[in-house]
C-alpha atoms as a PDB file:
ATOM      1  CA  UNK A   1      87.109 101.353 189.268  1.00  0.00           C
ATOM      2  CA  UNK A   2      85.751  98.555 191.539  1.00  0.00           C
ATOM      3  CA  UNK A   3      83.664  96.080 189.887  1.00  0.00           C
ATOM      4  CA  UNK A   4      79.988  95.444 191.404  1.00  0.00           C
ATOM      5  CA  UNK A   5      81.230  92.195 192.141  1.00  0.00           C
ATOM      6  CA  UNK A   6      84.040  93.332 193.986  1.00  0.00           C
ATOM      7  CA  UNK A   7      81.809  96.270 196.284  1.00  0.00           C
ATOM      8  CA  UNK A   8      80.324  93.930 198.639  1.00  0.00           C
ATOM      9  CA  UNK A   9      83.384  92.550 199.578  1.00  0.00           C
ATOM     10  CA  UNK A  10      85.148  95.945 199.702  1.00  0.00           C
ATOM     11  CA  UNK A  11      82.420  97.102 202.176  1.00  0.00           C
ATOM     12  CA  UNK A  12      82.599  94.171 204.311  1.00  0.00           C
ATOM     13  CA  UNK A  13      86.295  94.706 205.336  1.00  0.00           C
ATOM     14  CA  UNK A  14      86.049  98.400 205.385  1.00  0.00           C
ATOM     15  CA  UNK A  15      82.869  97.892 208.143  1.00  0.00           C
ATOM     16  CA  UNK A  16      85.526  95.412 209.498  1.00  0.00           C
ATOM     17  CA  UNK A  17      88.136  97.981 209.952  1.00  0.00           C
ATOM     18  CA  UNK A  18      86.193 101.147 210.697  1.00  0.00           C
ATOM     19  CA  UNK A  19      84.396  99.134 213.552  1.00  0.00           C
ATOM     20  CA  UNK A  20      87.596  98.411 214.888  1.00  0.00           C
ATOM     21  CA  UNK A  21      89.099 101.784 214.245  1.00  0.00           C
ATOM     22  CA  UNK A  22      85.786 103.224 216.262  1.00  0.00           C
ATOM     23  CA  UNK A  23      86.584 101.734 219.468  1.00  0.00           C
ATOM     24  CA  UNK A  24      89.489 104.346 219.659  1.00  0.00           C
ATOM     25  CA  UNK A  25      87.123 107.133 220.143  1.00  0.00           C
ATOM     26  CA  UNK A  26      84.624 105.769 221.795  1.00  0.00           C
ATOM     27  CA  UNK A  27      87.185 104.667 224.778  1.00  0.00           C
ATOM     28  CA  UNK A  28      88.506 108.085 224.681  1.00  0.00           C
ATOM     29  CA  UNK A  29      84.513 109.392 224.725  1.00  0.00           C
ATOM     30  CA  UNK A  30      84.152 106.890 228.052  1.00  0.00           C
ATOM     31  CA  UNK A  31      87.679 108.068 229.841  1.00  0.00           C
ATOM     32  CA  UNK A  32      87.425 111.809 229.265  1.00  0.00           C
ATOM     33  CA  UNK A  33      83.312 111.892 230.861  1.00  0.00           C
ATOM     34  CA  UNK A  34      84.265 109.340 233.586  1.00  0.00           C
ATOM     35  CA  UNK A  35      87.265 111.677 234.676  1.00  0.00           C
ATOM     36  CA  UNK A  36      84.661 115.380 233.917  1.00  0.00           C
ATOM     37  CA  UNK A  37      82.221 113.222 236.717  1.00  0.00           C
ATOM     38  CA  UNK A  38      85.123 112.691 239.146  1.00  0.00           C
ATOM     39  CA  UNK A  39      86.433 115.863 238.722  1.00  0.00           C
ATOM     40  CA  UNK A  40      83.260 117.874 237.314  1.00  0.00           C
ATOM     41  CA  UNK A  41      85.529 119.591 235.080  1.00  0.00           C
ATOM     42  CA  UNK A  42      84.367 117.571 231.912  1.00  0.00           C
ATOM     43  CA  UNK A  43      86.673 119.115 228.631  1.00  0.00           C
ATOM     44  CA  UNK A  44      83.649 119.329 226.801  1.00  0.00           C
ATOM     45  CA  UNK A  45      85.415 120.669 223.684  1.00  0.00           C
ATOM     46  CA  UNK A  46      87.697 117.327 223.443  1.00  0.00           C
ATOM     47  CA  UNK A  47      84.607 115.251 223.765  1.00  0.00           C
ATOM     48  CA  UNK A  48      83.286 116.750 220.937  1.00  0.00           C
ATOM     49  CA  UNK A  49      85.882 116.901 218.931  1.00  0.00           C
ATOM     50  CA  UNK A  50      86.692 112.940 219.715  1.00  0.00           C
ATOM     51  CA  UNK A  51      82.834 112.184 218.670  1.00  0.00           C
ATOM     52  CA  UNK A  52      82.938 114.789 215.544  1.00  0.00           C
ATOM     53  CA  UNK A  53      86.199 112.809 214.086  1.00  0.00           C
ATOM     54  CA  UNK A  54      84.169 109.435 214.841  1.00  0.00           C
ATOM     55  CA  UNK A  55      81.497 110.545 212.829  1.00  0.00           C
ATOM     56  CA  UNK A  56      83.365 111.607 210.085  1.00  0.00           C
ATOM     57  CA  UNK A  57      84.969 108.071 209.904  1.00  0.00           C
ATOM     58  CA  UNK A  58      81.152 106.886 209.470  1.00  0.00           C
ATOM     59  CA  UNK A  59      79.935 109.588 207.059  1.00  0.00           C
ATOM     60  CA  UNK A  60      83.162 109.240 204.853  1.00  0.00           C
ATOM     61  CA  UNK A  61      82.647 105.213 204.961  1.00  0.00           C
ATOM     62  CA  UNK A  62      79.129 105.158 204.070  1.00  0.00           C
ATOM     63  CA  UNK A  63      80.474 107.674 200.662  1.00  0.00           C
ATOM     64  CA  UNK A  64      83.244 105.297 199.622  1.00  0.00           C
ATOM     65  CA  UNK A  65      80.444 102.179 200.012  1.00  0.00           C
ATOM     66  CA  UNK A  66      77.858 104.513 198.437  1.00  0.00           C
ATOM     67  CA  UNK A  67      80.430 105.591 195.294  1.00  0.00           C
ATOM     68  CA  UNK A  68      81.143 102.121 194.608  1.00  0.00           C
ATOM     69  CA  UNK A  69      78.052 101.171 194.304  1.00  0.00           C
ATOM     70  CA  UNK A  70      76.266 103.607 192.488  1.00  0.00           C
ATOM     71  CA  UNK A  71      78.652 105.421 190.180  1.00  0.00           C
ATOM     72  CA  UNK A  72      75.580 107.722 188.853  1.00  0.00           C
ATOM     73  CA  UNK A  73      76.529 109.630 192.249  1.00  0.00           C
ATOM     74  CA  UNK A  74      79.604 110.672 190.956  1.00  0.00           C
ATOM     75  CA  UNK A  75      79.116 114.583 189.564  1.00  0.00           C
ATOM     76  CA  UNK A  76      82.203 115.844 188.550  1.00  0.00           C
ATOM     77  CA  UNK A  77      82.529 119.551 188.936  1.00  0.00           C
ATOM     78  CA  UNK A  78      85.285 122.434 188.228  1.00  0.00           C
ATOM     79  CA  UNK A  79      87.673 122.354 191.853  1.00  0.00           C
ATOM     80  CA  UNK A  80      90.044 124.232 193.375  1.00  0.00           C
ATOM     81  CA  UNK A  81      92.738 122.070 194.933  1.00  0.00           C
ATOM     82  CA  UNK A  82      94.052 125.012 196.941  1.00  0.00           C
ATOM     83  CA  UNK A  83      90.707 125.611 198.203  1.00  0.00           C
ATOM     84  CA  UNK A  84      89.421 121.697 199.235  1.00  0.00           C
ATOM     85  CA  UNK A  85      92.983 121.725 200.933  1.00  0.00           C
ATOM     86  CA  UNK A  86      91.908 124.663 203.002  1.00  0.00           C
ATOM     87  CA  UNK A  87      88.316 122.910 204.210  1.00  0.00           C
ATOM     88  CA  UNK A  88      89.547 119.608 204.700  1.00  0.00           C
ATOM     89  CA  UNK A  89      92.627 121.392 206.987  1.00  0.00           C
ATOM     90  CA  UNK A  90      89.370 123.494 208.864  1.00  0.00           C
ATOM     91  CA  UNK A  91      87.968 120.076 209.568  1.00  0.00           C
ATOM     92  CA  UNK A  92      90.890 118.563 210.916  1.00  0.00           C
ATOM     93  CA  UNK A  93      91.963 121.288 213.091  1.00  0.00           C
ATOM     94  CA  UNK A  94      90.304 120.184 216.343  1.00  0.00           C
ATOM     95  CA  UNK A  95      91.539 116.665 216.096  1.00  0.00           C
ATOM     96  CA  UNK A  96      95.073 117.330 215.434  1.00  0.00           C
ATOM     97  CA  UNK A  97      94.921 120.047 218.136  1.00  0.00           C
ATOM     98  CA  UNK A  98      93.715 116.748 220.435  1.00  0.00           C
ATOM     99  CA  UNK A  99      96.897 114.786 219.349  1.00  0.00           C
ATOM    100  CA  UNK A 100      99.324 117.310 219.734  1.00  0.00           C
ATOM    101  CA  UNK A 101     100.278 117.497 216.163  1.00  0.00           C
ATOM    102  CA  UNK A 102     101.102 121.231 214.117  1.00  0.00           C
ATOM    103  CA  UNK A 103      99.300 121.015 211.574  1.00  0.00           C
ATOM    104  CA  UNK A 104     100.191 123.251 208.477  1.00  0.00           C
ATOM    105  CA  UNK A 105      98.529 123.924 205.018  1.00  0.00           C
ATOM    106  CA  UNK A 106     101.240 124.292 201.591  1.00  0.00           C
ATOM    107  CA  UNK A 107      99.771 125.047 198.176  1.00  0.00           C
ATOM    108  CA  UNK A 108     103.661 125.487 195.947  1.00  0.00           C
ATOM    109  CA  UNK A 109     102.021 127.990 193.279  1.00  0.00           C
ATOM    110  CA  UNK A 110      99.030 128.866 191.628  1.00  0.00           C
ATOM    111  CA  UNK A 111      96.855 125.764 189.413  1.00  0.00           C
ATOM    112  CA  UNK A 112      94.319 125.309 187.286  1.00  0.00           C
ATOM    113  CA  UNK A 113      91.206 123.831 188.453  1.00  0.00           C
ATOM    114  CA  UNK A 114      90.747 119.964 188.249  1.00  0.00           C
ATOM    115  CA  UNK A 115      87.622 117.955 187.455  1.00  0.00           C
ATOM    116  CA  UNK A 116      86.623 116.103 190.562  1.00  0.00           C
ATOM    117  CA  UNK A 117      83.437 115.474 192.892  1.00  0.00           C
ATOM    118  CA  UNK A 118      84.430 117.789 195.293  1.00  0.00           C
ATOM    119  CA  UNK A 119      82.450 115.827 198.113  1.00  0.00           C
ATOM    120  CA  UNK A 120      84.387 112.831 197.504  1.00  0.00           C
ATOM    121  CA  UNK A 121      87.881 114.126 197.300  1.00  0.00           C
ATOM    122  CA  UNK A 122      87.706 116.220 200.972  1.00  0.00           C
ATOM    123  CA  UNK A 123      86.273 113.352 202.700  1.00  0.00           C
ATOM    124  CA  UNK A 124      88.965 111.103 201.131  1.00  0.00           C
ATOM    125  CA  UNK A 125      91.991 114.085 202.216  1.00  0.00           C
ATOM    126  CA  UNK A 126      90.312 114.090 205.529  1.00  0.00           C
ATOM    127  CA  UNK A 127      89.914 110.728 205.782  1.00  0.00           C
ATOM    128  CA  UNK A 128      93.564 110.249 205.331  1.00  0.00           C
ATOM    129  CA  UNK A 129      94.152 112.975 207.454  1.00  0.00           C
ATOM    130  CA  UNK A 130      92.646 111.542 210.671  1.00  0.00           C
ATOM    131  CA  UNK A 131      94.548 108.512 210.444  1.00  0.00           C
ATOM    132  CA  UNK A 132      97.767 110.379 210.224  1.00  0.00           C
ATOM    133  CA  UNK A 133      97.421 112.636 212.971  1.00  0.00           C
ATOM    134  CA  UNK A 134      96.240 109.815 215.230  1.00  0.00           C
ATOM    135  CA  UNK A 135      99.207 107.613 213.911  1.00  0.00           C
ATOM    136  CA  UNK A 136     101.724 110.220 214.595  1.00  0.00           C
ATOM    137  CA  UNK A 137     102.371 110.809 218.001  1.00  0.00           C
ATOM    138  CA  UNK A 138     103.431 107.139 218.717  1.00  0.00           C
ATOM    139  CA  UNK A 139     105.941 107.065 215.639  1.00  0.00           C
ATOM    140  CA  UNK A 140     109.428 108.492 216.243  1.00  0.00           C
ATOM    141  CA  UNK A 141     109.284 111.498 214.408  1.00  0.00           C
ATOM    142  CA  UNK A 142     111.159 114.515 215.202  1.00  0.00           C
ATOM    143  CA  UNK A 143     108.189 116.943 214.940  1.00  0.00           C
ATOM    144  CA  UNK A 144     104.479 116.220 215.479  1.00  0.00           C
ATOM    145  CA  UNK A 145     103.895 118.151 211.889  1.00  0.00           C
ATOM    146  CA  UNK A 146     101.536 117.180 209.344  1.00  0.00           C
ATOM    147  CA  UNK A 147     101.410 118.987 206.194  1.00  0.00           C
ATOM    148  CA  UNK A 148      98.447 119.542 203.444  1.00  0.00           C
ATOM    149  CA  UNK A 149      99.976 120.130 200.558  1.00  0.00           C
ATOM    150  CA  UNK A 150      99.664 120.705 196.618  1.00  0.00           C
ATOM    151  CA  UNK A 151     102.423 120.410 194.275  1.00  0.00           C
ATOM    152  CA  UNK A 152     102.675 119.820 190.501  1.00  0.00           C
ATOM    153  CA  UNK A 153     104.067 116.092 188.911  1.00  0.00           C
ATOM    154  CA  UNK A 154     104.411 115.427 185.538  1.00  0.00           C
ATOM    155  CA  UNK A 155     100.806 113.884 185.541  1.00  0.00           C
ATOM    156  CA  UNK A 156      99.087 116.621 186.934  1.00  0.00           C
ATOM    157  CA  UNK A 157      98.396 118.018 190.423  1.00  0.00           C
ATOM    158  CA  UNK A 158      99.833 115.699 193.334  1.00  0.00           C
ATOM    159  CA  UNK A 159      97.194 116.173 196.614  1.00  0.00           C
ATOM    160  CA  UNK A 160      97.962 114.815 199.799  1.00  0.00           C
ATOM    161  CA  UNK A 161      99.096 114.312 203.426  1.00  0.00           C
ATOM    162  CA  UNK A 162     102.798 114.667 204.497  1.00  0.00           C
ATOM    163  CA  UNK A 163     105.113 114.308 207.690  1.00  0.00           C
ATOM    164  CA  UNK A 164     108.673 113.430 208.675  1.00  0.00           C
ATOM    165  CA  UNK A 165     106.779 109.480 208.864  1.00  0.00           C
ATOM    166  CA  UNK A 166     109.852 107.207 207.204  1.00  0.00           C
ATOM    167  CA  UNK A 167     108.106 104.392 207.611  1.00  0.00           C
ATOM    168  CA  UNK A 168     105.232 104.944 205.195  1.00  0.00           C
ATOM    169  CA  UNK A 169     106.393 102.886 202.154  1.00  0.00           C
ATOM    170  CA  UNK A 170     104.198 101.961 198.958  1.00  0.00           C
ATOM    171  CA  UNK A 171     105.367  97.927 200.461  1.00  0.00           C
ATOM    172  CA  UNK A 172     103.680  99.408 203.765  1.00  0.00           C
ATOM    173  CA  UNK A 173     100.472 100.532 201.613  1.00  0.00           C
ATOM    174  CA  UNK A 174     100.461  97.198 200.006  1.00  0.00           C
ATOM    175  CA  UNK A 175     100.572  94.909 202.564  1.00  0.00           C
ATOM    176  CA  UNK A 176      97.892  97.060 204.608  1.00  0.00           C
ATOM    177  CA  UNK A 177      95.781  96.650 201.262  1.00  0.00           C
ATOM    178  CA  UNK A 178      96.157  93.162 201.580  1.00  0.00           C
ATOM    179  CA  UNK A 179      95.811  93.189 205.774  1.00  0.00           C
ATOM    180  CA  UNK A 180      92.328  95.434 205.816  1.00  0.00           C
ATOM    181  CA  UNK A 181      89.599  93.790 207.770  1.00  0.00           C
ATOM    182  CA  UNK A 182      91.748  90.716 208.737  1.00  0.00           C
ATOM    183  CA  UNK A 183      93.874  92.613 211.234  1.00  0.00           C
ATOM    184  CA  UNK A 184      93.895  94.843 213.738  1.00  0.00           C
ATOM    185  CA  UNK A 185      96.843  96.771 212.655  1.00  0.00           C
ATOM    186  CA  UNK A 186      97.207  96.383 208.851  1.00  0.00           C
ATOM    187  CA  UNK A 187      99.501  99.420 208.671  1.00  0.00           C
ATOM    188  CA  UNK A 188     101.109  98.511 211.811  1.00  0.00           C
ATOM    189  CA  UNK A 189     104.922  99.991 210.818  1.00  0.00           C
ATOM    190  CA  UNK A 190     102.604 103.416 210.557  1.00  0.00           C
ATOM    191  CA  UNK A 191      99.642 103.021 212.921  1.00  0.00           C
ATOM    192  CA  UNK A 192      98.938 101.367 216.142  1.00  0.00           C
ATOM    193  CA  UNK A 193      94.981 101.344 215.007  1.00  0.00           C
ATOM    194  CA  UNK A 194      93.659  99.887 212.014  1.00  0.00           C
ATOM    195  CA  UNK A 195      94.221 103.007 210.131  1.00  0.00           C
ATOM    196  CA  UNK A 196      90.283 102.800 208.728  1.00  0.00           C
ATOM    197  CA  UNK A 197      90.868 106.474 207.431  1.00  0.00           C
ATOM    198  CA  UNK A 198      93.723 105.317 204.880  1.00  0.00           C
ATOM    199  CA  UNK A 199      91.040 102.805 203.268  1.00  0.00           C
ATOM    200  CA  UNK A 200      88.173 104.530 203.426  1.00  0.00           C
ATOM    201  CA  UNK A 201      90.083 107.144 201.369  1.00  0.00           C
ATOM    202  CA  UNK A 202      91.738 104.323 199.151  1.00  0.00           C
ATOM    203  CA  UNK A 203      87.432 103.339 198.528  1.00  0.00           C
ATOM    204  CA  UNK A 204      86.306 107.074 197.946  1.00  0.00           C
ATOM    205  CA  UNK A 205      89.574 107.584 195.561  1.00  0.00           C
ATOM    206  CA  UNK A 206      88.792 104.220 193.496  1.00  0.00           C
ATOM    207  CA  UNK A 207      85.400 105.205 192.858  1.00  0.00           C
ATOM    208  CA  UNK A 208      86.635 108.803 191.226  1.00  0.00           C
ATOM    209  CA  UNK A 209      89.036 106.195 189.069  1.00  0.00           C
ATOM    210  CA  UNK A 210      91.709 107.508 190.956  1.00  0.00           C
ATOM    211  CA  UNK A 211      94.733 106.121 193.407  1.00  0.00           C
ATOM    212  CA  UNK A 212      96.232 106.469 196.350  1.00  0.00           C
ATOM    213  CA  UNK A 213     100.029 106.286 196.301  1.00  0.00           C
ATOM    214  CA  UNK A 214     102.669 106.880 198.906  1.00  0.00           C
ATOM    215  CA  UNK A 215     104.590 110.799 197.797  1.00  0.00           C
ATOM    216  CA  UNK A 216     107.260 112.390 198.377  1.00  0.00           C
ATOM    217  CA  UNK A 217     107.018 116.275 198.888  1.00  0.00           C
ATOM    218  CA  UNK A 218     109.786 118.673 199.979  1.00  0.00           C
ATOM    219  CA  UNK A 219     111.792 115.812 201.860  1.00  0.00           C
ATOM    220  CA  UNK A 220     108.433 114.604 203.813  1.00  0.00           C
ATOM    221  CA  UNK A 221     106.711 111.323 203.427  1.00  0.00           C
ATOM    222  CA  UNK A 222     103.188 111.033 202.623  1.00  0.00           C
ATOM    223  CA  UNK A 223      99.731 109.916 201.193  1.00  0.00           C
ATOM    224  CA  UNK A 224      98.252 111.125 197.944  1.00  0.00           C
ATOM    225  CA  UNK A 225      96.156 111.372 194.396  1.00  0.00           C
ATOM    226  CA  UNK A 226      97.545 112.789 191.414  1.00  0.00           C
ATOM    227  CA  UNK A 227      94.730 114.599 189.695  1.00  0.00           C
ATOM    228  CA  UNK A 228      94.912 116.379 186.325  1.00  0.00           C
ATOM    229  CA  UNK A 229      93.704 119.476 185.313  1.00  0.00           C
ATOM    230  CA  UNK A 230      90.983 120.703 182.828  1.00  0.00           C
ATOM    231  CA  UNK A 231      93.834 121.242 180.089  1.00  0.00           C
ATOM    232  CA  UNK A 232      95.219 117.826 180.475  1.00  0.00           C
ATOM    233  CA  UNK A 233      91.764 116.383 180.489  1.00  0.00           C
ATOM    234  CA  UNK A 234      90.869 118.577 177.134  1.00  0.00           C
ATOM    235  CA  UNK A 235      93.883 116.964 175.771  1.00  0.00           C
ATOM    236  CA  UNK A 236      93.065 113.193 176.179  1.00  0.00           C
END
């Protein structure tokens, strides 16, 4: 959990990083309506879409800031993992559609439900999955494929983001840790941005006293929270 003393600080480079990560969209906003007026064929869905996943970068930042600063906001609930897969996949449809990217929903089997704030734990899975599918097309990968997927670990439920992306290392995660709000590109053997989504997520995850880790899943690299069930959590 992040200490009070700690939140400020945590906020202050996560502004630092979303506000640079926001200049993506907002470009792409400016580009796509300056070519609609030459051409007055404006792809008005695109537009949208580009502003929605903006947005979402704000809404998901102000949670992680909001989370780690008032812990009170933090109602845990019964969730299905299979299902808060599903809606954070429906929300990043339009944006990986944008990028090019195939993007593909695996639950391996049947689980219990988990105690989470299910509020907290989409918007960090979506969050993480905005910054992949922008990151992707300028990594050499084989296939512009991006995978939500569910599988069990010996600690519980693993959750996460997966693709063929090599270079996404726990030293990579580390280092961009370190890197947030002082550079541009703290993930920069992943992402060409400053990969706000990955540490918005890492903020949101924190907050629910749990951690983001670099997986492995069916031979893909990828992002992800282990989170335990209500039988392992009976247990303890």
């Amino acid at each position: 959990m992040v200490g009070d003393s700690l939140a400020p600080v945590l906020s202050q480079q996560l502004l630092l990083s979303v506000a640079e990560q926001l200049k993506i969209p907002l470009l792409q906003i400016a580009r796509q309506a300056e070519h609609g007026r030459i051409t007055n064929t404006a792809d008005l869905e695109r537009i949208q879409s580009t502003a929605d996943a903006a947005l979402r970068l704000i809404d998901n930042y102000a949670l992680g800031v909001r989370l780690n600063l008032e812990q009170d906001l933090l109602q845990l609930e019964p969730v299905s993992v299979s299902s808060v897969l599903y809606d954070s996949g429906q929300e990043l449809t339009a944006l990986a559609r944008n990028y090019g990217v195939d993007l593909e929903l695996h639950i391996g089997g049947r689980y219990s439900t988990v105690m989470a704030n299910r509020h907290g734990l989409q918007s960090a899975l979506v969050s993480l999955g905005a910054s992949l599918i922008e990151a992707l097309p300028a990594l050499e990968v084989p296939q512009l494929k991006l995978q939500l997927a569910a599988h069990r670990c010996r600690y519980g439920i693993v959750a996460g983001l997966y693709s063929e992306t090599e270079q996404l290392t726990a030293e990579a995660l580390r280092n961009g840790r370190k890197l947030v709000g002082a550079s541009r590109q703290p993930l920069g053997a992943v992402s060409h941005t400053a990969g706000a989504g990955v540490f918005v997520a890492d903020a949101i995850l924190k907050a629910m006293n749990l951690e983001l880790k670099v997986s492995r899943h069916n031979r893909l690299y990828g992002l992800g929270t282990v989170l335990q069930t209500n039988h392992q959590l009976q247990l303890i």
